[in-house]
Protein backbone atom coordinates (compact mmCIF):
# COMPACT_ATOMS: atom_id res chain seq x y z
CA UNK A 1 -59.61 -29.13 -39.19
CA UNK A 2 -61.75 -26.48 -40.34
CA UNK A 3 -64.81 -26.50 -43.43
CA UNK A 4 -67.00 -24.23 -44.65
CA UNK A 5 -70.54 -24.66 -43.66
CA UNK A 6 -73.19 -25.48 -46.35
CA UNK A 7 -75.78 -28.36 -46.23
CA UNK A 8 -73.31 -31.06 -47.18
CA UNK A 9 -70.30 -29.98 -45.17
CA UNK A 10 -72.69 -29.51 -42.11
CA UNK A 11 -73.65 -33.11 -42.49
CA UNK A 12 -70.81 -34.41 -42.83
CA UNK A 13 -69.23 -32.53 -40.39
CA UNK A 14 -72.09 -34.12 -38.33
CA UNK A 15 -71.40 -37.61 -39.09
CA UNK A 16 -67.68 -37.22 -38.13
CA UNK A 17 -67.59 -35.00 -35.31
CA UNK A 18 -71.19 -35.28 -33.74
CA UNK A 19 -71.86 -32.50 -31.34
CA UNK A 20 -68.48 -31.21 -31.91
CA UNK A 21 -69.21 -30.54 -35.77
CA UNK A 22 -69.80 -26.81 -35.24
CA UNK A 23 -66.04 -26.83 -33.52
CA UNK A 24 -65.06 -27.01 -37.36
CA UNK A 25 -67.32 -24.85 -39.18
CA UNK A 26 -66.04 -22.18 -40.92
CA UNK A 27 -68.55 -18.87 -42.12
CA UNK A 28 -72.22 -18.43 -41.78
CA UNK A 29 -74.75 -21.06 -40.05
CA UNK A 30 -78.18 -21.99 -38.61
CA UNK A 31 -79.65 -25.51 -39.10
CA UNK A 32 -81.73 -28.51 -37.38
CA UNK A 33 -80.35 -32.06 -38.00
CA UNK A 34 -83.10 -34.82 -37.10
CA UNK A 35 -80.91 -37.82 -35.46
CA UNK A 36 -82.89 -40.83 -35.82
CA UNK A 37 -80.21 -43.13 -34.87
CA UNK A 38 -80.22 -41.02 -31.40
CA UNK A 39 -83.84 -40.20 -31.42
CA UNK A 40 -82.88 -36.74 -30.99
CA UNK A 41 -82.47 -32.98 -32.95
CA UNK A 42 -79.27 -30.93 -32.90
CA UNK A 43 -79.68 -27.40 -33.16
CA UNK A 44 -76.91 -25.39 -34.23
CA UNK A 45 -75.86 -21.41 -34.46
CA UNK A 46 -73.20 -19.38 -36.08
CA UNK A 47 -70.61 -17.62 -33.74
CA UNK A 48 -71.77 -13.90 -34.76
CA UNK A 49 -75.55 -15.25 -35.13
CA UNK A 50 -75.61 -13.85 -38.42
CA UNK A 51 -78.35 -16.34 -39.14
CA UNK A 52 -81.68 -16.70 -37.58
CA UNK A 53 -82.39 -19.52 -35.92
CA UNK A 54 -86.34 -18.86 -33.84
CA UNK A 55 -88.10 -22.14 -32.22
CA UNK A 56 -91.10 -22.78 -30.27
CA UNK A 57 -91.26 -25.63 -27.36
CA UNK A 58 -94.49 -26.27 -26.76
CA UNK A 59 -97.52 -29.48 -25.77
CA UNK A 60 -97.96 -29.04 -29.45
CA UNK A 61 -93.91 -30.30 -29.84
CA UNK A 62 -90.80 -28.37 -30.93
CA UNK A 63 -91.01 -26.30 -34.09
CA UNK A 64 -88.17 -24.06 -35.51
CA UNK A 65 -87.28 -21.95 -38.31
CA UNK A 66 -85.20 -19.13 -39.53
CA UNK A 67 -87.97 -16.35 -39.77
CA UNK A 68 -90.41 -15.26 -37.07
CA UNK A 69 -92.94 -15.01 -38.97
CA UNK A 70 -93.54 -19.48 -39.71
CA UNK A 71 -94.07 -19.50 -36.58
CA UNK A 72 -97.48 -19.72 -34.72
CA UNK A 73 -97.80 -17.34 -31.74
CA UNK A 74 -100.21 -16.55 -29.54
CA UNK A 75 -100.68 -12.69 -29.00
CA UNK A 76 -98.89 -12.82 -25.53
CA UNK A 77 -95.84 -10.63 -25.90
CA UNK A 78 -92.74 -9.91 -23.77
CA UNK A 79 -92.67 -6.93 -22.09
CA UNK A 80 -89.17 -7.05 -21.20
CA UNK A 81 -88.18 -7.25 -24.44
CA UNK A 82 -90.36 -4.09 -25.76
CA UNK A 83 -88.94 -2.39 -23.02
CA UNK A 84 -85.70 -2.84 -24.05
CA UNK A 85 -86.81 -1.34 -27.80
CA UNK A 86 -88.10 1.41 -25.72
CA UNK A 87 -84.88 2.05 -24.14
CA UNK A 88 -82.41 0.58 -26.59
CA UNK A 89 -83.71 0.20 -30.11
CA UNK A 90 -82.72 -3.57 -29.58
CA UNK A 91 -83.51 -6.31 -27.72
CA UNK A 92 -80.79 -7.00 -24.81
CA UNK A 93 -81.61 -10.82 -24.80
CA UNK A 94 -80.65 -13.01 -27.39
CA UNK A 95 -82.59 -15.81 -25.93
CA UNK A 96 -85.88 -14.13 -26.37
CA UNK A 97 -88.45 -11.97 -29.28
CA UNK A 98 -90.96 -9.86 -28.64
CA UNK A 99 -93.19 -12.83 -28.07
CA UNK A 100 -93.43 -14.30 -25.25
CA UNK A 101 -93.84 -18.47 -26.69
CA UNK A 102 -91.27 -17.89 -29.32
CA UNK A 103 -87.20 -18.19 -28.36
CA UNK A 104 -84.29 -17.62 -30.17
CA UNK A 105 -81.44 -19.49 -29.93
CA UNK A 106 -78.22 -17.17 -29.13
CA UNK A 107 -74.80 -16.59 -30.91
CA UNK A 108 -72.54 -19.67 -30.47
CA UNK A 109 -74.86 -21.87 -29.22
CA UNK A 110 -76.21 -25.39 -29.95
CA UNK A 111 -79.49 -26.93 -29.21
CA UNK A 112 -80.36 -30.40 -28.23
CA UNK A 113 -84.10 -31.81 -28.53
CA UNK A 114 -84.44 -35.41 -26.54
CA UNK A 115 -87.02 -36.93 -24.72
CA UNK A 116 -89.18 -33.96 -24.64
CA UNK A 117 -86.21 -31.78 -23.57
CA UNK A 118 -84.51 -28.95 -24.38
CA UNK A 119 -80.90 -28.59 -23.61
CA UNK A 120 -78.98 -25.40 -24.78
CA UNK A 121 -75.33 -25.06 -24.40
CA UNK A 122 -72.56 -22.38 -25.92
CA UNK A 123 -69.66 -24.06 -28.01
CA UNK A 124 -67.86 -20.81 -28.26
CA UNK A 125 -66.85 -17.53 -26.88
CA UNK A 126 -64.90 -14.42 -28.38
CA UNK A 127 -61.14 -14.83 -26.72
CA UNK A 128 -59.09 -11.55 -26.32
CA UNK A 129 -55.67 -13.01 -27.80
CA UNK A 130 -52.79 -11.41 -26.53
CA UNK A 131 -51.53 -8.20 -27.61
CA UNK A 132 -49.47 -8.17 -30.99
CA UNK A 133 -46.83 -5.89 -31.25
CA UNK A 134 -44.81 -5.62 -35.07
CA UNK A 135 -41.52 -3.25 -35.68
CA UNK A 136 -43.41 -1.28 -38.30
CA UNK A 137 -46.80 0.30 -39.46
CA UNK A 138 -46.87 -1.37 -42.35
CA UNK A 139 -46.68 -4.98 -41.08
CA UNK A 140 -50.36 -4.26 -39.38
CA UNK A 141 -51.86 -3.49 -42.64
CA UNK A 142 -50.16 -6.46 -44.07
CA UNK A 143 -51.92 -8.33 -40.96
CA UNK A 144 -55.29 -6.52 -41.20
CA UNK A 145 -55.85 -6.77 -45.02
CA UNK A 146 -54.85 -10.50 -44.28
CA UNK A 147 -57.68 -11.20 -41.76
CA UNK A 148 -60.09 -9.17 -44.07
CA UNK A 149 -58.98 -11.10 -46.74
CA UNK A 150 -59.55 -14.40 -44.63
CA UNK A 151 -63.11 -13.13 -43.50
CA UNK A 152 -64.49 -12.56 -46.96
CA UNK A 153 -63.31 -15.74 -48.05
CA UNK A 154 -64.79 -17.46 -45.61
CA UNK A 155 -68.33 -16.15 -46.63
CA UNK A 156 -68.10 -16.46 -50.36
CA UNK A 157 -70.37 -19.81 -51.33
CA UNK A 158 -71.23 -18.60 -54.60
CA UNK A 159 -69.51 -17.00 -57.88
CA UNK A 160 -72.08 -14.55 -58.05
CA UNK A 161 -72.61 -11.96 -54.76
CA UNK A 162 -74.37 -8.73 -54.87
CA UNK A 163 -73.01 -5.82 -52.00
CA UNK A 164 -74.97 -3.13 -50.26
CA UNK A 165 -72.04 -0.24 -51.55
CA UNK A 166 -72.34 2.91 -50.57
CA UNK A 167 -68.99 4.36 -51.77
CA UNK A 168 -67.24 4.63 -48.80
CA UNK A 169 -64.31 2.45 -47.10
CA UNK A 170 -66.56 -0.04 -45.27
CA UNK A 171 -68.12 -1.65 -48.55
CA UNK A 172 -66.17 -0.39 -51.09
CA UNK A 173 -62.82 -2.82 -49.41
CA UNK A 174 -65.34 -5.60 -49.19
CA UNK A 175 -66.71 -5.43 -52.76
CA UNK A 176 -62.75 -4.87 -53.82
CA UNK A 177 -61.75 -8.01 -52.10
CA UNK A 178 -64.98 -10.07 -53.08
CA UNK A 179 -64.78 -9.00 -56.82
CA UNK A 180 -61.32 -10.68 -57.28
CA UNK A 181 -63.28 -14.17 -56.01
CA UNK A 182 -67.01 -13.80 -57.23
CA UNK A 183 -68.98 -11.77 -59.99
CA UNK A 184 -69.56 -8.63 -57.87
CA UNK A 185 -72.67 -6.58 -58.46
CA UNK A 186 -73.34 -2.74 -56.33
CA UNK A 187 -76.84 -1.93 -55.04
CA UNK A 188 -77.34 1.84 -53.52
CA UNK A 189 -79.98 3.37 -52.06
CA UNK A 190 -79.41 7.30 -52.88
CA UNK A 191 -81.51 10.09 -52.34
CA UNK A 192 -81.35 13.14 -55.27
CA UNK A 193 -83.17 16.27 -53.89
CA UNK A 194 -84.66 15.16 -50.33
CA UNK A 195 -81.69 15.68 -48.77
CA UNK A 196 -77.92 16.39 -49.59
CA UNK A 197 -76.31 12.85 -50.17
CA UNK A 198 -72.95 12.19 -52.35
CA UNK A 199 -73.61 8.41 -52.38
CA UNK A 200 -74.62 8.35 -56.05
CA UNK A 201 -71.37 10.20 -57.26
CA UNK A 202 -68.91 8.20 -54.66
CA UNK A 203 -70.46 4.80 -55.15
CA UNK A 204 -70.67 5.10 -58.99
CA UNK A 205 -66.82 6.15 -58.74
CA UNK A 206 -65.85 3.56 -56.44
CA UNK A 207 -67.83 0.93 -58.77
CA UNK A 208 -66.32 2.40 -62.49
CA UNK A 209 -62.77 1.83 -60.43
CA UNK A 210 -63.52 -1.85 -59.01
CA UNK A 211 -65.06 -2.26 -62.50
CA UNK A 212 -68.30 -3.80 -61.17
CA UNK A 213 -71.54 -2.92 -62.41
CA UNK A 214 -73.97 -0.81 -59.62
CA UNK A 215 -77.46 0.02 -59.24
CA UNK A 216 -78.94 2.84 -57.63
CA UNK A 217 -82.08 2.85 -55.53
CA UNK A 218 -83.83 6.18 -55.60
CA UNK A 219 -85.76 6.94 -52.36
CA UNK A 220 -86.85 10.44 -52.02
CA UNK A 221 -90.19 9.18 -52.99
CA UNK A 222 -90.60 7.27 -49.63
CA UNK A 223 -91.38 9.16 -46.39
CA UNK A 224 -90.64 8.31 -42.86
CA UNK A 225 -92.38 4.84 -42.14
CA UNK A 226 -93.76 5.06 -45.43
CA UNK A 227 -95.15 1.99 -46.70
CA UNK A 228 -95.38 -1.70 -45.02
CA UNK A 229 -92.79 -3.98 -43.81
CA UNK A 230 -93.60 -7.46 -43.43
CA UNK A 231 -91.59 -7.02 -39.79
CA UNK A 232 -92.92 -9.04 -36.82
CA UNK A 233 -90.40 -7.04 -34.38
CA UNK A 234 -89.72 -3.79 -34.08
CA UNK A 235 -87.35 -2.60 -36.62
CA UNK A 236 -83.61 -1.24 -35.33
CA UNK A 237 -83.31 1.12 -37.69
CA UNK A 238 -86.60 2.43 -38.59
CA UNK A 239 -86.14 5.45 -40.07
CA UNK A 240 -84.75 3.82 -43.34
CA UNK A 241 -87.92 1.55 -43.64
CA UNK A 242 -88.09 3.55 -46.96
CA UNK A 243 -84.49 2.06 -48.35
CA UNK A 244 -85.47 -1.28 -47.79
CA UNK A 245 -88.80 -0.54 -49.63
CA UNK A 246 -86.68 0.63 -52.38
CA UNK A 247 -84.62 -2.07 -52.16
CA UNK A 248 -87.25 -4.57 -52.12
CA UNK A 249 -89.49 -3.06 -55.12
């Protein structure tokens, strides 16, 4: 049996499954459930880790929460992991931040807190199911635009959604597909006369035919690293820092 996850599901989920509850949880998850009957916490992650789930273990007792920034640090950081933003742009542990006293709890993982201990164990792993073979081209789009179907779905919790849309295949199929479930709304960061960029003309076109309403961010005012981002790691994809100043103002 599978549920969507939102505070009441997860609960109940909880109540009926115990440590098995995230076995059945459909979408999007991070959350702490204090077990007094067990004297205990149980930790929880989604399968992609699309939420944040950060925690601290320390004399001071465990603290958690889904933003880095709640919690208190001290200033010692992790050298591994800035080396690997040196090298990679991204941090090749999911266990760890760029602080040394501050964890993060991987993708498909639960967390147990009990007598003082911390015991972290994966509930799932992405299977390679065997290959499918159909007699004709169109049966996989029939199968594809059935999963994608599926997948957005799963990760509507609200009538109301708004989409990053840039115009092109990517969003534009999600925003299709969400629009027929949810009041859709289009945000897009576009850029006039810095540089050449179509995103204005394709997303308004792509938002006039999904008949969605769309917004468009204009950054050319924002240089590289232009302005501050309230960002306690280093940023993947710095560059843009300006969109998401747009974005955010």
């Amino acid at each position: 049996m599978k549920i969507f996850a939102n505070d009441e599901s997860i609960l109940e989920a909880y109540e009926k499954w115990g440590d098995d509850c995230v076995k059945h949880l459909l979408g999007d998850f991070a959350f702490a459930i204090r077990d007094d009957r067990r004297n205990r916490i149980f930790c929880a992650r989604d399968h992609f880790g699309v939420k944040p789930f950060f925690y601290t273990h320390t004399a001071d007792g465990f603290k958690f929460s889904s933003t880095l920034n709640e919690l208190k640090h001290s200033n010692t950081l992790n050298e591994i992991a800035i080396g690997d933003y040196l090298l990679f742009g991204v941090n090749q542990d999911q266990s760890t931040t760029i602080f040394k006293d501050i964890h993060r709890l991987p993708p498909g993982h639960t967390l147990i807190v009990e007598n003082d201990q911390i015991k972290i164990q994966r509930y799932w792993t992405p299977s390679l199911p065997a290959e499918i073979r159909f007699r004709d081209p169109d049966s996989y789009v029939e199968r594809f635009s059935e999963l994608l179907l599926q997948a957005v779905k799963d990760r509507l919790h609200t009538d109301r959604v708004a989409i990053s849309m840039s115009g092109g295949l990517d969003s534009t199929s999600l925003a299709a597909i969400a629009s027929k479930h949810a009041e859709v709304a289009g945000f897009t960061v576009v850029y006039d006369s810095l540089i050449p960029d179509e995103e204005r003309r394709y997303s308004t076109l792509a938002a006039e035919h999904l008949g969605i309403p769309i917004t468009h961010l204009n950054a050319d005012g924002y240089s590289l690293f232009d302005g501050e981002m309230d960002q306690p790691e280093p940023f993947l994809i710095s560059p843009l820092t300006g969109q998401f100043n747009a974005l955010l103002g």
